[in-house]
N, C-alpha and C. Protein backbone atom coordinates (compact mmCIF):
# COMPACT_ATOMS: atom_id res chain seq x y z
N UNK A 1 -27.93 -10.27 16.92
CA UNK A 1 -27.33 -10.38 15.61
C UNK A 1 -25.82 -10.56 15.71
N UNK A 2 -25.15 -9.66 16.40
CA UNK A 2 -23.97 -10.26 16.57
C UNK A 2 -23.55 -11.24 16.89
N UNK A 3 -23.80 -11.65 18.16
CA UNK A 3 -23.84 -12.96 18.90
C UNK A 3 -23.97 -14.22 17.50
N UNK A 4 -25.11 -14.02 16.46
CA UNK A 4 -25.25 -14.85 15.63
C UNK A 4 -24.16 -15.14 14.73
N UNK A 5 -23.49 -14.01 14.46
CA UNK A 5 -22.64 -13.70 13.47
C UNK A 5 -21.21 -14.45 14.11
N UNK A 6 -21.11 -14.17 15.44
CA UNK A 6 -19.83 -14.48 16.16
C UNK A 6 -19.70 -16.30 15.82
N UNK A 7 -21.12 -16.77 16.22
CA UNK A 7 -21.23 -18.01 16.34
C UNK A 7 -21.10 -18.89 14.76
N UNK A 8 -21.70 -18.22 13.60
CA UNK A 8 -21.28 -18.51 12.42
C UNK A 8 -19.40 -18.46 12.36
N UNK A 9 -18.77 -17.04 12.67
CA UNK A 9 -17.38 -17.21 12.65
C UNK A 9 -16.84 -18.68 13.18
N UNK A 10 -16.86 -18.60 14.50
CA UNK A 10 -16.84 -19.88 15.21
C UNK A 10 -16.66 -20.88 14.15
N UNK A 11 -17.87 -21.26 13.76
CA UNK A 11 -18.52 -22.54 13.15
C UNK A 11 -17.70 -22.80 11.81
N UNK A 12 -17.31 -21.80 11.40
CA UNK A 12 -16.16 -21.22 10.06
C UNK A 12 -14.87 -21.72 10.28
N UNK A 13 -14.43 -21.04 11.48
CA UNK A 13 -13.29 -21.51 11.92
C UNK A 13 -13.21 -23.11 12.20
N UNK A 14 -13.78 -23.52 13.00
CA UNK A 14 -13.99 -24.94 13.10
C UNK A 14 -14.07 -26.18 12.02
N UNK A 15 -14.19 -25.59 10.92
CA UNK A 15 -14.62 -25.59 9.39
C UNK A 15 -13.08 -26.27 8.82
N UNK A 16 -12.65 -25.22 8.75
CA UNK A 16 -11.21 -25.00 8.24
C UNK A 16 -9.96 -25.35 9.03
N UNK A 17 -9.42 -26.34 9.28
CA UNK A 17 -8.49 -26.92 10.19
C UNK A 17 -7.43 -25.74 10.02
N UNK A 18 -6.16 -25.97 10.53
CA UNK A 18 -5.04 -24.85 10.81
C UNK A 18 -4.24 -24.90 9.40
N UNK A 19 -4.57 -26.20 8.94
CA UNK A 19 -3.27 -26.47 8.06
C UNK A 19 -4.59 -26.03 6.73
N UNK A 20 -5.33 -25.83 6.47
CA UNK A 20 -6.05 -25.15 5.64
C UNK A 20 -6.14 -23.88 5.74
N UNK A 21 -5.84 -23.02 7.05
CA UNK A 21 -5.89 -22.10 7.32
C UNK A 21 -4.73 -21.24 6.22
N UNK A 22 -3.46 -22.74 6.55
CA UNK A 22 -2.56 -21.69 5.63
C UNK A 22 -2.65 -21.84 4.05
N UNK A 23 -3.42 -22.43 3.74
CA UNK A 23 -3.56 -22.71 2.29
C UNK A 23 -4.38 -21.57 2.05
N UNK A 24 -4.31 -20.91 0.25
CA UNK A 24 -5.07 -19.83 0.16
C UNK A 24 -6.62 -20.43 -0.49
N UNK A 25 -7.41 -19.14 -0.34
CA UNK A 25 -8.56 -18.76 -1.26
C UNK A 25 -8.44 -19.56 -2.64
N UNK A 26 -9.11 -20.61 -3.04
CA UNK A 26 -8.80 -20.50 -4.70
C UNK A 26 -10.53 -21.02 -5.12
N UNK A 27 -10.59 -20.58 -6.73
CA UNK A 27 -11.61 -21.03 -7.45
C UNK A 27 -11.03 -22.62 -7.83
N UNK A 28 -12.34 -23.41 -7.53
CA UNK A 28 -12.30 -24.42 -8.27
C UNK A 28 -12.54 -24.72 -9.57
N UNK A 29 -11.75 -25.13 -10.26
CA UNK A 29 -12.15 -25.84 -11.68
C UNK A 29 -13.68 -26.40 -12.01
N UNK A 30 -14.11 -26.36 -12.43
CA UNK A 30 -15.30 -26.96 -13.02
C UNK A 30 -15.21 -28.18 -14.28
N UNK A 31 -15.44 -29.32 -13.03
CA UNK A 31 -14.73 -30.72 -14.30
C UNK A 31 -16.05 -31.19 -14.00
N UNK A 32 -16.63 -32.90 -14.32
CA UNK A 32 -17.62 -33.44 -14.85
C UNK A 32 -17.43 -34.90 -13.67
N UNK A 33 -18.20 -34.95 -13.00
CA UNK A 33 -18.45 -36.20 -11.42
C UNK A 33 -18.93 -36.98 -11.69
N UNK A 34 -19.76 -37.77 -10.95
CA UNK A 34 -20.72 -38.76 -10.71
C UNK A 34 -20.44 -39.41 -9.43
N UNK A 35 -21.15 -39.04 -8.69
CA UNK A 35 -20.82 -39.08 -6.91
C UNK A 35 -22.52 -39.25 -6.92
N UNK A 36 -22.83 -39.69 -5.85
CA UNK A 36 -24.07 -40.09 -4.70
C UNK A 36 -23.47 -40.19 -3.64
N UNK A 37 -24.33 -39.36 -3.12
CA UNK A 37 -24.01 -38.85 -1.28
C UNK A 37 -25.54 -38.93 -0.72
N UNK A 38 -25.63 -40.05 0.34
CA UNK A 38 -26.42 -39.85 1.19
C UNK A 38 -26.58 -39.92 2.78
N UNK A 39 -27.64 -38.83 3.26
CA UNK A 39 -27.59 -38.68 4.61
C UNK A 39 -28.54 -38.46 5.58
N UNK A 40 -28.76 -38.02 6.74
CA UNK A 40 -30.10 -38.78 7.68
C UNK A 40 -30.57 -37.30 7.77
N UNK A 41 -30.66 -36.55 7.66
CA UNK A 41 -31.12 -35.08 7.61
C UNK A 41 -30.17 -34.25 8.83
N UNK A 42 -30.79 -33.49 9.31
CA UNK A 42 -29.53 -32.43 9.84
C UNK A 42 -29.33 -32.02 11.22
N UNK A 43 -28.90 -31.19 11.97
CA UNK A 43 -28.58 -31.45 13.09
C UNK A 43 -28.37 -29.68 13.70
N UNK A 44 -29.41 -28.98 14.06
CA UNK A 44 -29.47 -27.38 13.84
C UNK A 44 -29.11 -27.03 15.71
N UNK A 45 -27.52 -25.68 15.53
CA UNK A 45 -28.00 -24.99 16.79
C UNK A 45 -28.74 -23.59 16.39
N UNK A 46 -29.79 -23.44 17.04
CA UNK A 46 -30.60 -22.04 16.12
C UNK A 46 -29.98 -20.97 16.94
N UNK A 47 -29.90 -19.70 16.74
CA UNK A 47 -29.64 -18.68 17.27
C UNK A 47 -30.97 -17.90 17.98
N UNK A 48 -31.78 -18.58 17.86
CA UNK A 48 -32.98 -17.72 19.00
C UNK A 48 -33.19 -19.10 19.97
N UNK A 49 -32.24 -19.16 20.65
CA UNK A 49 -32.47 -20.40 21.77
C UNK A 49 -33.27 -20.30 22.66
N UNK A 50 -34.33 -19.19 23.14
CA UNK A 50 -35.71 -19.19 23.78
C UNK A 50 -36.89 -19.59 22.98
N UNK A 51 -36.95 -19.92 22.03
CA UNK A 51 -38.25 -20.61 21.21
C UNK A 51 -38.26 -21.96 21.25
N UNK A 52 -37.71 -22.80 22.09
CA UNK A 52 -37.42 -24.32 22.56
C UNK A 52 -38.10 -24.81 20.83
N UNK A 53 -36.74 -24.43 19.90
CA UNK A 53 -37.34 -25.23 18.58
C UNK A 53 -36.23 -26.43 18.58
N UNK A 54 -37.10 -27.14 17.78
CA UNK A 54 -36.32 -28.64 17.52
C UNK A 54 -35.13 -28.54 17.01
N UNK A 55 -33.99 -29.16 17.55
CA UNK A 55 -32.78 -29.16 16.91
C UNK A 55 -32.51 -30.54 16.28
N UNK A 56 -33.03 -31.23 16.18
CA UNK A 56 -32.68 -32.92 15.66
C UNK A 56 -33.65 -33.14 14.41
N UNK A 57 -33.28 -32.54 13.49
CA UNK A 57 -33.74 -32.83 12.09
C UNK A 57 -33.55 -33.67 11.46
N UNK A 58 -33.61 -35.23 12.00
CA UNK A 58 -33.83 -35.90 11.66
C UNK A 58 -34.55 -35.87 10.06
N UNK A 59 -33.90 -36.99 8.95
CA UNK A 59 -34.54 -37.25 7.86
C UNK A 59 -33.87 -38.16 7.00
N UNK A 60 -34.19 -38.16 5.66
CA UNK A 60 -33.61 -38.61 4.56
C UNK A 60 -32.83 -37.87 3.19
N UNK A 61 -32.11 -38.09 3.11
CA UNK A 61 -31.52 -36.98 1.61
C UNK A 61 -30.80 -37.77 1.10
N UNK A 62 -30.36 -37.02 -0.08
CA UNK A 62 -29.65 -37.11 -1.63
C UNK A 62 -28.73 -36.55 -1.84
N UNK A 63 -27.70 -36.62 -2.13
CA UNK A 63 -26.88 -35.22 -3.49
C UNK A 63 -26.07 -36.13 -4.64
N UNK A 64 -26.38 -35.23 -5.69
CA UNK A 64 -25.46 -36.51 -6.62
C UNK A 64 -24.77 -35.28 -7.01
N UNK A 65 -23.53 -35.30 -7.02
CA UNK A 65 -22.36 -34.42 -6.88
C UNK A 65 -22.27 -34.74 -8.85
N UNK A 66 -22.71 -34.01 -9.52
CA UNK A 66 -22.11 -33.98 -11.23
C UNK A 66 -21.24 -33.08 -11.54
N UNK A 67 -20.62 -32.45 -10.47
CA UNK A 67 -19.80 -31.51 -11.23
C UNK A 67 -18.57 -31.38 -10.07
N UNK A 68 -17.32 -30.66 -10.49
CA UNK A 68 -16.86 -30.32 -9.02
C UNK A 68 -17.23 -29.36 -8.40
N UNK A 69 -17.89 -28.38 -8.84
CA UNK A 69 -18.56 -27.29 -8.15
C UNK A 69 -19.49 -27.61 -8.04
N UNK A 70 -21.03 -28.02 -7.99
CA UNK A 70 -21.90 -28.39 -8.54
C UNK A 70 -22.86 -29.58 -7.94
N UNK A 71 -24.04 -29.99 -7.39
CA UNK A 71 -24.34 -31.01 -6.85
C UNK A 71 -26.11 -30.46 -6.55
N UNK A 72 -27.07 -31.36 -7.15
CA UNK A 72 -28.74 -31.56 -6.70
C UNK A 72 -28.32 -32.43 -5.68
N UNK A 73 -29.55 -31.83 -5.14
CA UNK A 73 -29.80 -32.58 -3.72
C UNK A 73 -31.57 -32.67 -3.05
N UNK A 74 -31.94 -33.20 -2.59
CA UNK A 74 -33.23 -33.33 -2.52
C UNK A 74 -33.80 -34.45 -1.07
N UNK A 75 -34.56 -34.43 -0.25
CA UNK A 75 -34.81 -34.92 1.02
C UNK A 75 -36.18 -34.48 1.47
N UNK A 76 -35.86 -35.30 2.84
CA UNK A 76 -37.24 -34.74 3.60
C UNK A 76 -36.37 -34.86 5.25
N UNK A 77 -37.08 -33.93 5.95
CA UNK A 77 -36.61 -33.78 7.56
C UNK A 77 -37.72 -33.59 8.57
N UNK A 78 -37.44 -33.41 9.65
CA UNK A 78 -38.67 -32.95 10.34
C UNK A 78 -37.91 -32.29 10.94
N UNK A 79 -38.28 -30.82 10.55
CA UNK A 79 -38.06 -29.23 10.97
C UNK A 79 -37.88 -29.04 11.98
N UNK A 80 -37.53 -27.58 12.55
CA UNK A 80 -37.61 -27.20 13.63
C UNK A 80 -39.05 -26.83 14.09
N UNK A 81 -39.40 -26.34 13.79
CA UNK A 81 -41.30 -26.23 13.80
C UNK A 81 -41.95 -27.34 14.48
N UNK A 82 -41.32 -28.52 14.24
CA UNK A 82 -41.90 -29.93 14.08
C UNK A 82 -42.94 -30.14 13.62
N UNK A 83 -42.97 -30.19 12.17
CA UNK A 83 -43.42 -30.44 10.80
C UNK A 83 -42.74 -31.12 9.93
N UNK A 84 -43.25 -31.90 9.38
CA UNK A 84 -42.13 -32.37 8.06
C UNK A 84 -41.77 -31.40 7.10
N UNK A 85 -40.89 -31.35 6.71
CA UNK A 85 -40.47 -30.46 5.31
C UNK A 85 -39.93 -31.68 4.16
N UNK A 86 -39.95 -31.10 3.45
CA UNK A 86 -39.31 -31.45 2.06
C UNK A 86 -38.14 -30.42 1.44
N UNK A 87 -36.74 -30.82 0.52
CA UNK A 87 -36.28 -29.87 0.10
C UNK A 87 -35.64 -30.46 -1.59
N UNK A 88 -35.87 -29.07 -2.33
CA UNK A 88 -34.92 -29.41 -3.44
C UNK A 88 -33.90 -28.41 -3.98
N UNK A 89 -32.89 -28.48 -4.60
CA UNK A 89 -31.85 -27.59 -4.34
C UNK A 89 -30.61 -27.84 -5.07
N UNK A 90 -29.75 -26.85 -5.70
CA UNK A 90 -28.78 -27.29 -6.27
C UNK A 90 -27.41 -26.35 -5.21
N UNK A 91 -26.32 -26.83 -4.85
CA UNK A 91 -25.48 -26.65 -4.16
C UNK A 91 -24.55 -25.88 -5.32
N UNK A 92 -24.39 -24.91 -5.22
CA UNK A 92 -23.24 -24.23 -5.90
C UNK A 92 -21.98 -23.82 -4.93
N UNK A 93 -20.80 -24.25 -5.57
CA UNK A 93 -19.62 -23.81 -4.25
C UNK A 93 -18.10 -24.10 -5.47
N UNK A 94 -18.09 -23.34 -5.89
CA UNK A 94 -17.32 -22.30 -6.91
C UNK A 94 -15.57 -22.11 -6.21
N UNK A 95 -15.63 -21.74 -4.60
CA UNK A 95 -14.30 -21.61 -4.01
C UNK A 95 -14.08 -22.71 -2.82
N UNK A 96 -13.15 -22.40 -2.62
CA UNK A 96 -12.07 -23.21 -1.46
C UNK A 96 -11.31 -22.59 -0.90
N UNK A 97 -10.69 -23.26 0.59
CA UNK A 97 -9.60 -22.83 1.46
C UNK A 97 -9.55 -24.10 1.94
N UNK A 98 -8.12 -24.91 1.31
CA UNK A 98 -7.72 -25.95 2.26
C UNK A 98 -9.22 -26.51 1.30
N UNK A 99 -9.28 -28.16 2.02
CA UNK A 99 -10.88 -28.92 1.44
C UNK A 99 -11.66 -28.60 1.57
N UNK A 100 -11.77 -27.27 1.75
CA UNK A 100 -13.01 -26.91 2.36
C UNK A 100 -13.62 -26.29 1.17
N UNK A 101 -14.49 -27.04 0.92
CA UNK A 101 -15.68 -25.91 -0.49
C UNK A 101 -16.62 -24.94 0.19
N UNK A 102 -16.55 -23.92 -0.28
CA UNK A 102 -17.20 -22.61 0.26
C UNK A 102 -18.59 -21.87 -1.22
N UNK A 103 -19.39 -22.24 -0.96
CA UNK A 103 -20.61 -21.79 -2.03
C UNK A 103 -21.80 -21.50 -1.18
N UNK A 104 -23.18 -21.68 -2.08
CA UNK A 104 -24.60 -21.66 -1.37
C UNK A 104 -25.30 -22.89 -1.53
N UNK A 105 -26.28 -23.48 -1.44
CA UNK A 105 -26.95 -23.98 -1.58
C UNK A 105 -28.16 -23.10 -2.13
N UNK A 106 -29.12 -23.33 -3.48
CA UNK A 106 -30.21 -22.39 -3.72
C UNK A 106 -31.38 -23.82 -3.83
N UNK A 107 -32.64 -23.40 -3.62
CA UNK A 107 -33.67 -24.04 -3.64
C UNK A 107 -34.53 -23.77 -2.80
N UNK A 108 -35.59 -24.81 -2.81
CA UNK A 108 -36.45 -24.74 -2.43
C UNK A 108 -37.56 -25.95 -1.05
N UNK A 109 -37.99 -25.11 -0.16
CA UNK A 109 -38.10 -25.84 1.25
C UNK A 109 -39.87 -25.78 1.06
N UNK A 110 -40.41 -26.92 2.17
CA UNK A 110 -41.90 -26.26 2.19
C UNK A 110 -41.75 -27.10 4.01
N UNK A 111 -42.99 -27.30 4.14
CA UNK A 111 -43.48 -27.75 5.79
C UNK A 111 -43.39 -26.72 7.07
N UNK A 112 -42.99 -25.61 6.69
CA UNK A 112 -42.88 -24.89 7.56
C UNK A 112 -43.95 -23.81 7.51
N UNK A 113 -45.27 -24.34 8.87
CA UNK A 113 -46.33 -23.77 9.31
C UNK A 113 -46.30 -22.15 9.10
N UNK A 114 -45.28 -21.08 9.96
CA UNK A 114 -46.05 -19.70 9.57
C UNK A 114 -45.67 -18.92 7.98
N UNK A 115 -44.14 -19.85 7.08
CA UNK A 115 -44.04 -19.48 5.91
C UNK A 115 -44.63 -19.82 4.79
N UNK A 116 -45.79 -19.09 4.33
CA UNK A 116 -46.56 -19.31 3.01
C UNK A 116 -47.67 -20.80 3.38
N UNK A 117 -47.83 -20.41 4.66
CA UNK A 117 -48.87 -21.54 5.39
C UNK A 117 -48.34 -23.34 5.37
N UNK A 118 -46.97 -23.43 5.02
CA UNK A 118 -46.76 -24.43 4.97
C UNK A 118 -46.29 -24.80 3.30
N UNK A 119 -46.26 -24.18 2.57
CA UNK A 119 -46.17 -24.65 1.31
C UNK A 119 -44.87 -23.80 0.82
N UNK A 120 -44.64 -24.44 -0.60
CA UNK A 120 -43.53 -24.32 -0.77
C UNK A 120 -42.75 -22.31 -1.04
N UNK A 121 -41.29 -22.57 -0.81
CA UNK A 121 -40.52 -20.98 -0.61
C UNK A 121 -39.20 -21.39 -1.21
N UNK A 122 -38.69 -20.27 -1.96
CA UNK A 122 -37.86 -20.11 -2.10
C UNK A 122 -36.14 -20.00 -1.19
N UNK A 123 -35.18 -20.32 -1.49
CA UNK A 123 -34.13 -20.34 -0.20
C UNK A 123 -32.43 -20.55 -1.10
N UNK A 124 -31.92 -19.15 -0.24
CA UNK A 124 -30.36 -19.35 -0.43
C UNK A 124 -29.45 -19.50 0.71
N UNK A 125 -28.85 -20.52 1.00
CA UNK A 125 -28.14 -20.65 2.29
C UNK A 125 -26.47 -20.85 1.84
N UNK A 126 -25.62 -19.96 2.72
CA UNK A 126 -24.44 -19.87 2.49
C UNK A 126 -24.15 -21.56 3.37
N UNK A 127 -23.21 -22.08 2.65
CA UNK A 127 -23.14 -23.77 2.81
C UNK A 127 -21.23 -23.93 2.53
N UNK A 128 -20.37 -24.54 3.72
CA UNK A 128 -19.31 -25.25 3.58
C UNK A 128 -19.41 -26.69 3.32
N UNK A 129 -18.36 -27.01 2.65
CA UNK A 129 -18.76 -28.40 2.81
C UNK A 129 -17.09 -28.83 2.46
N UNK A 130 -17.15 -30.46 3.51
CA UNK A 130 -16.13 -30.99 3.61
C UNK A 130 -16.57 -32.64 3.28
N UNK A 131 -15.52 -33.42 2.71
CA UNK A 131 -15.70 -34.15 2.13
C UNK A 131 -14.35 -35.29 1.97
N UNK A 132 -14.36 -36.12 2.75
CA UNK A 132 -12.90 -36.86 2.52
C UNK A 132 -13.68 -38.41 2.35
N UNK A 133 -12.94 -39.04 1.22
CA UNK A 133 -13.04 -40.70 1.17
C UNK A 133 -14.72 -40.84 1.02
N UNK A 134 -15.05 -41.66 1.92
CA UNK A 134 -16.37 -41.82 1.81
C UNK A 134 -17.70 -41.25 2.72
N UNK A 135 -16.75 -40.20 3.37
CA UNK A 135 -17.82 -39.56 4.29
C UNK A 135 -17.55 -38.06 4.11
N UNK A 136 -18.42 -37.47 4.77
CA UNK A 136 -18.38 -35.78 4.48
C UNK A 136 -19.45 -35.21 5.42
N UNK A 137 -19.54 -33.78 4.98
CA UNK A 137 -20.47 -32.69 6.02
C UNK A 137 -20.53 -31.45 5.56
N UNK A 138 -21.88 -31.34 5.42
CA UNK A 138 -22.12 -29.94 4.85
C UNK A 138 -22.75 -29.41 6.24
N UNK A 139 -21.96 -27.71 6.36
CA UNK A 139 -22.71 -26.81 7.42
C UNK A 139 -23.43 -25.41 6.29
N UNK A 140 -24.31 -25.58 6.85
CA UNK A 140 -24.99 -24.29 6.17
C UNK A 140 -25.45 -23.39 7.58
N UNK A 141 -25.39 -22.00 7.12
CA UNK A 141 -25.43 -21.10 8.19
C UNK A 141 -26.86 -20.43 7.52
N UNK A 142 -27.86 -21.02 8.08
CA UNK A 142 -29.36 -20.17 7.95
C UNK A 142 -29.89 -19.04 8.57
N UNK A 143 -30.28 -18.39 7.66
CA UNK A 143 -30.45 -16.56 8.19
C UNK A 143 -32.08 -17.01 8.47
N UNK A 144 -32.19 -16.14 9.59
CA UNK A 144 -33.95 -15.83 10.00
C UNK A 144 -34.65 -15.20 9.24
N UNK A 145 -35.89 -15.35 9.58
CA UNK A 145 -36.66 -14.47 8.31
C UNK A 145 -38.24 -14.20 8.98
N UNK A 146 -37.94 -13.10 9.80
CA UNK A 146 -39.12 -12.18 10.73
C UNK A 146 -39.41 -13.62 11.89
N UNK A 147 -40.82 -13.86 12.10
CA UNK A 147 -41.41 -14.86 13.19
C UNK A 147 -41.38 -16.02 12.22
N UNK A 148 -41.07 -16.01 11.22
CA UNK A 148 -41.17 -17.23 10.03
C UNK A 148 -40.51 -18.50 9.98
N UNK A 149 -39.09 -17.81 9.71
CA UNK A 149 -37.94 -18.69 9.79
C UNK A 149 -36.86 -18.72 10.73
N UNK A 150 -36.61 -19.55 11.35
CA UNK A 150 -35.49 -19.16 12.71
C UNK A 150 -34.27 -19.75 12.03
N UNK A 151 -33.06 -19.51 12.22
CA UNK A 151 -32.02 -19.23 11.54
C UNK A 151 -30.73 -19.53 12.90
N UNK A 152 -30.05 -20.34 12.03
CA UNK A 152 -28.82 -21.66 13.35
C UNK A 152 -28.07 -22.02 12.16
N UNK A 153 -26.94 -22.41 12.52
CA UNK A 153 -26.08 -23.25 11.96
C UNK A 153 -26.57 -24.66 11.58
N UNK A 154 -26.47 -25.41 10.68
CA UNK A 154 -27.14 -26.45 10.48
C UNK A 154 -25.85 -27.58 9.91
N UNK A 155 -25.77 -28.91 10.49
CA UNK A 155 -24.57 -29.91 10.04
C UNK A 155 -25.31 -30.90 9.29
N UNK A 156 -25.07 -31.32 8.11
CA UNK A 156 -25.48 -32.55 7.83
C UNK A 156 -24.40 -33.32 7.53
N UNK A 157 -24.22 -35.04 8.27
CA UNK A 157 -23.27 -35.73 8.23
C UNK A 157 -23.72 -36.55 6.79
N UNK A 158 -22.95 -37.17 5.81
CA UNK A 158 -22.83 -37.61 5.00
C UNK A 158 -21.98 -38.69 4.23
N UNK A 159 -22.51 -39.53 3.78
CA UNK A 159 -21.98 -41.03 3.18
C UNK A 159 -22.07 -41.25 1.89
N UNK A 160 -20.92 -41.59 1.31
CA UNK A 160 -21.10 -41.82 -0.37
C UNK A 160 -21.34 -42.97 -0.84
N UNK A 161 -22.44 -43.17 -1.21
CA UNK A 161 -22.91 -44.59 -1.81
C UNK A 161 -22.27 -45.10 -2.82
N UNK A 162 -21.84 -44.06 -4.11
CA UNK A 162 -20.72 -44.76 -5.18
C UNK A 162 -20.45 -43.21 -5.71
């Protein structure tokens, strides 16, 4: 658990360049978007690295950014399990440091064999996300959940269609 925790810091830090470092904490405004962001699914280091699970989550996704806090998103990947999943989900991320948006992602995942036999679950993942011009990257830091869910840092690279 620590070790996990250290490696989320890490991944945080890495997050937040130096010159964001010195910028403070702030809430974002909540104004009105219209963004499309799409991307190839995700790219996981898990923190139980003896279960030789898939790290190349490969897929397809969505987000249409309507708000500045604010963004649905919806895809398909092939898991760590190696299963397909599906996901749907609204990204909430309320603060900042430097460009960096700091929220969760809430929704909902399925394809994953020992949770609820494969069908669909509930899910909140603490999620950064960075975003310049026409490309961007959301890291979400996924918590484990017993023999069920294995739990890694996760990157998804990202492209804005309009």
């Amino acid at each position: 658990m620590i070790k996990s925790l250290r490696v989320a810091g890490l991944a945080l830090l890495a997050c937040v360049s130096g010159a964001a470092m010195a910028d403070t904490f702030e809430t974002i405004d909540s104004a009105p978007l219209n963004e499309v962001w799409l991307n190839g699914g995700f790219h996981t280091w898990h923190f139980q690295r003896d279960k030789n699970l898939n790290g190349a989550n490969g897929g397809i996704g969505g987000e249409w950014r309507f708000s500045t806090v604010a963004s649905a998103t919806a895809g398909r990947f092939y898991n760590s399990d190696r299963a397909y999943s599906n996901y749907l989900g609204v990204y909430y991320q309320p603060w900042k440091v430097g460009p960096v948006r700091i929220g969760a992602v809430l929704g909902a995942f399925d394809g994953y064999p020992k949770m609820r036999n494969g069908g669909w679950f509930p899910a909140a993942i603490p999620t950064l996300s960075y975003e310049y011009k026409r490309v961007g990257v959301n890291l979400g830091i996924i918590p484990s959940y017993k023999d069920r869910l294995y739990g890694g840092i996760s990157v998804q690279l990202k492209v804005k269609a309009f």
